[in-house]
Protein backbone atom coordinates (compact mmCIF):
# COMPACT_ATOMS: atom_id res chain seq x y z
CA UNK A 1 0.00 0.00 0.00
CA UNK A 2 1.28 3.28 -0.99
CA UNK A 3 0.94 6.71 1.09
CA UNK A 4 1.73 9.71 0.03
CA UNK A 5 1.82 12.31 2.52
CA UNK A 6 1.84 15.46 2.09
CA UNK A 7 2.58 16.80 5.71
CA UNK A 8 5.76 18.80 6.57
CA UNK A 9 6.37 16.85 9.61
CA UNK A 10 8.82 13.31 9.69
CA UNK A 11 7.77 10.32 7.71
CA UNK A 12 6.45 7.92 10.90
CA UNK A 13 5.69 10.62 13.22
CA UNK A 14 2.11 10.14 14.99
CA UNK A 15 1.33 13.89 13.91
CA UNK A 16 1.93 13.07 10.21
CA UNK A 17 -1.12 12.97 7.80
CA UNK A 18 -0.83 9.28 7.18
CA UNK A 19 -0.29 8.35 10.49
CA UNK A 20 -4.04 6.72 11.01
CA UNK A 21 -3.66 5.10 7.72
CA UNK A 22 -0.87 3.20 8.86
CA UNK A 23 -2.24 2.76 11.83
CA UNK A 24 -5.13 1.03 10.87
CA UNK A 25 -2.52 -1.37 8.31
CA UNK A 26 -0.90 -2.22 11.62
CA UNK A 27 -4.07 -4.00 13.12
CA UNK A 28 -4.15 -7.64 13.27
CA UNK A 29 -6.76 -8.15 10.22
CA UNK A 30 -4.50 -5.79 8.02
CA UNK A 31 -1.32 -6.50 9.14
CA UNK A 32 -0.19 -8.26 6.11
CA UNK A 33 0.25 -5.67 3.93
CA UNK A 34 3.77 -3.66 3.22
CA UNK A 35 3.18 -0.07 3.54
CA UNK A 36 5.28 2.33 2.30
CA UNK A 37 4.97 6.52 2.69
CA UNK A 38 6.73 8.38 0.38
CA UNK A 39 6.09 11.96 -0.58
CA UNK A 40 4.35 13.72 -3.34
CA UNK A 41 7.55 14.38 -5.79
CA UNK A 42 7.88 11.02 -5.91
CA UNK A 43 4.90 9.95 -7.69
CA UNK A 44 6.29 11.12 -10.93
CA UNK A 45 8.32 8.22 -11.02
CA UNK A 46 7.11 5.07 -8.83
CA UNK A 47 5.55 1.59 -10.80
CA UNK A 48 2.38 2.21 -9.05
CA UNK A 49 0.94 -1.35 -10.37
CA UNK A 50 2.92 -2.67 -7.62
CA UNK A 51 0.63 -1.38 -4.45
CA UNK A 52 -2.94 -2.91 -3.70
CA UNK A 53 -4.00 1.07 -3.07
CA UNK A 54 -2.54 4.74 -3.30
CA UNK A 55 -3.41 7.03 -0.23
CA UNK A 56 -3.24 10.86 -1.11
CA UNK A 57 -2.59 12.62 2.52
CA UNK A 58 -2.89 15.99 2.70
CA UNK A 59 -0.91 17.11 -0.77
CA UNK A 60 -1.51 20.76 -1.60
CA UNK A 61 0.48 20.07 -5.13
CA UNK A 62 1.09 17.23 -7.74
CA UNK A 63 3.02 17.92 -11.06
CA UNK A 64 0.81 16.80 -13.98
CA UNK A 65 3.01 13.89 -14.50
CA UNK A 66 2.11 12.51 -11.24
CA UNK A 67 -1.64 13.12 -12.24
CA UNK A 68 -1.17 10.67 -15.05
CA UNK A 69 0.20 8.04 -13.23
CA UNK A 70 -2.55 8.35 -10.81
CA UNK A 71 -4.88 8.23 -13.63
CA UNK A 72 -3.24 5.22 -15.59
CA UNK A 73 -3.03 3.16 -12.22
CA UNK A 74 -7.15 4.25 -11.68
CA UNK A 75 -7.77 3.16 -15.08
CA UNK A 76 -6.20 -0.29 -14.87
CA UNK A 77 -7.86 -0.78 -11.79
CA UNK A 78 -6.48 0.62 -8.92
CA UNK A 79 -7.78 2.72 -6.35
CA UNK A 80 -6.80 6.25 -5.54
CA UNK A 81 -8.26 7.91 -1.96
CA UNK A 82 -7.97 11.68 -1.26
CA UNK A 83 -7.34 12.78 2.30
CA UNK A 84 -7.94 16.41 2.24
CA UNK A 85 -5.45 18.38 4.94
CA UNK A 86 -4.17 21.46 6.29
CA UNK A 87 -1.73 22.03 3.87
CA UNK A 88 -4.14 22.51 1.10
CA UNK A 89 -5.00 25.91 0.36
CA UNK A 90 -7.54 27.64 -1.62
CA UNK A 91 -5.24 28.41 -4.52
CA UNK A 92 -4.40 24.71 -4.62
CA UNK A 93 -8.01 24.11 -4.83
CA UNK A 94 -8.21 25.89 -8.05
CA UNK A 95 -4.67 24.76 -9.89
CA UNK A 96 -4.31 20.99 -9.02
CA UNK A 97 -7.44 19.55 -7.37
CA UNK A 98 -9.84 21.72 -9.83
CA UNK A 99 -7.79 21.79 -13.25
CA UNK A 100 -6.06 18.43 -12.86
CA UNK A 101 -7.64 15.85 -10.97
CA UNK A 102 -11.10 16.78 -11.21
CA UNK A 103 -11.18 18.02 -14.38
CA UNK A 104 -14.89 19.16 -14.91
CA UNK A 105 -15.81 15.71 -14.00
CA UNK A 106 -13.42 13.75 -16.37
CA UNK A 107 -10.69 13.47 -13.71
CA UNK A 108 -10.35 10.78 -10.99
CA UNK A 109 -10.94 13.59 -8.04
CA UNK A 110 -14.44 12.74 -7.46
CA UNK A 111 -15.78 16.22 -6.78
CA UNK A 112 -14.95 20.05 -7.67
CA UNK A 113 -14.49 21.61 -4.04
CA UNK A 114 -16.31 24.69 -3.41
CA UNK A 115 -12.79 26.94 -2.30
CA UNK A 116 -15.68 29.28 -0.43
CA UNK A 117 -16.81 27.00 1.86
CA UNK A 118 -14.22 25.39 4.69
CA UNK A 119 -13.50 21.85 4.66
C-alpha cells in the first residue's frame, strides 16, 4: 500500500497525515500488507501497479506527470483515496485539485471543491 503524505512533519511521526492510515494497516486483520509513505515528488516516477492502493494525505500540489500516473493506475484498476489536509490551500483548490484531478468531472478527483466553503 502506498501513502503519500503530504505533511511537513517526519515520515512515521504520529502527527503526520498518514499516520491513522498506517495505523489502521498495523491492526491484526490488516497487518499483512507492506506499507510504504513516500512523498508527493515522488509519484512522478514510482511503478504504481505494484501497491494494492494509493493514499493521497494531505498534498496541496502534484506535477501533472504525477496526475497521469494516478490516472493510468485508476484506469487499470487501482484505487486512488484523497485525504484532504491542512496544507491545502484555496489556490491549490483551483490549480491541481480543480484543473487536474477533477477536471470538470473527467478526472479521478471525485468532486470540484467549493474553495468558499471550509472543509
Amino acid at each position: 500500500v502506498l501513502i503519500v503524505d503530504g505533511s511537513i512533519v517526519e515520515k512515521g511521526a504520529n502527527n503526520a497525515e498518514s499516520y491513522y492510515i498506517r495505523s489502521a494497516f498495523r491492526t491484526s486483520d490488516l497487518s499483512g500488507y507492506d506499507i510504504q509513505v513516500r512523498n508527493p515528488n515522488e509519484v512522478d516516477t514510482l511503478n504504481l501497479k505494484a501497491y494494492a492502493a494509493v493514499y493521497i494525505c494531505d498534498v496541496p500540489k502534484l506535477t501533472e506527470v504525477a496526475v497521469r500516473n494516478l490516472e493510468d493506475y485508476a484506469a487499470n484498476g487501482g484505487g486512488v483515496a484523497f485525504f484532504m489536509g491542512p496544507s491545502i490551500k484555496s489556490n491549490d483548490l483551483d490549480a491541481v485539485y480543480d484543473k487536474l484531478l477533477f477536471k470538470g468531472g473527467k478526472g479521478i478527483f471525485p468532486v470540484q471543491i467549493d474553495k468558499d466553503r471550509p472543509f
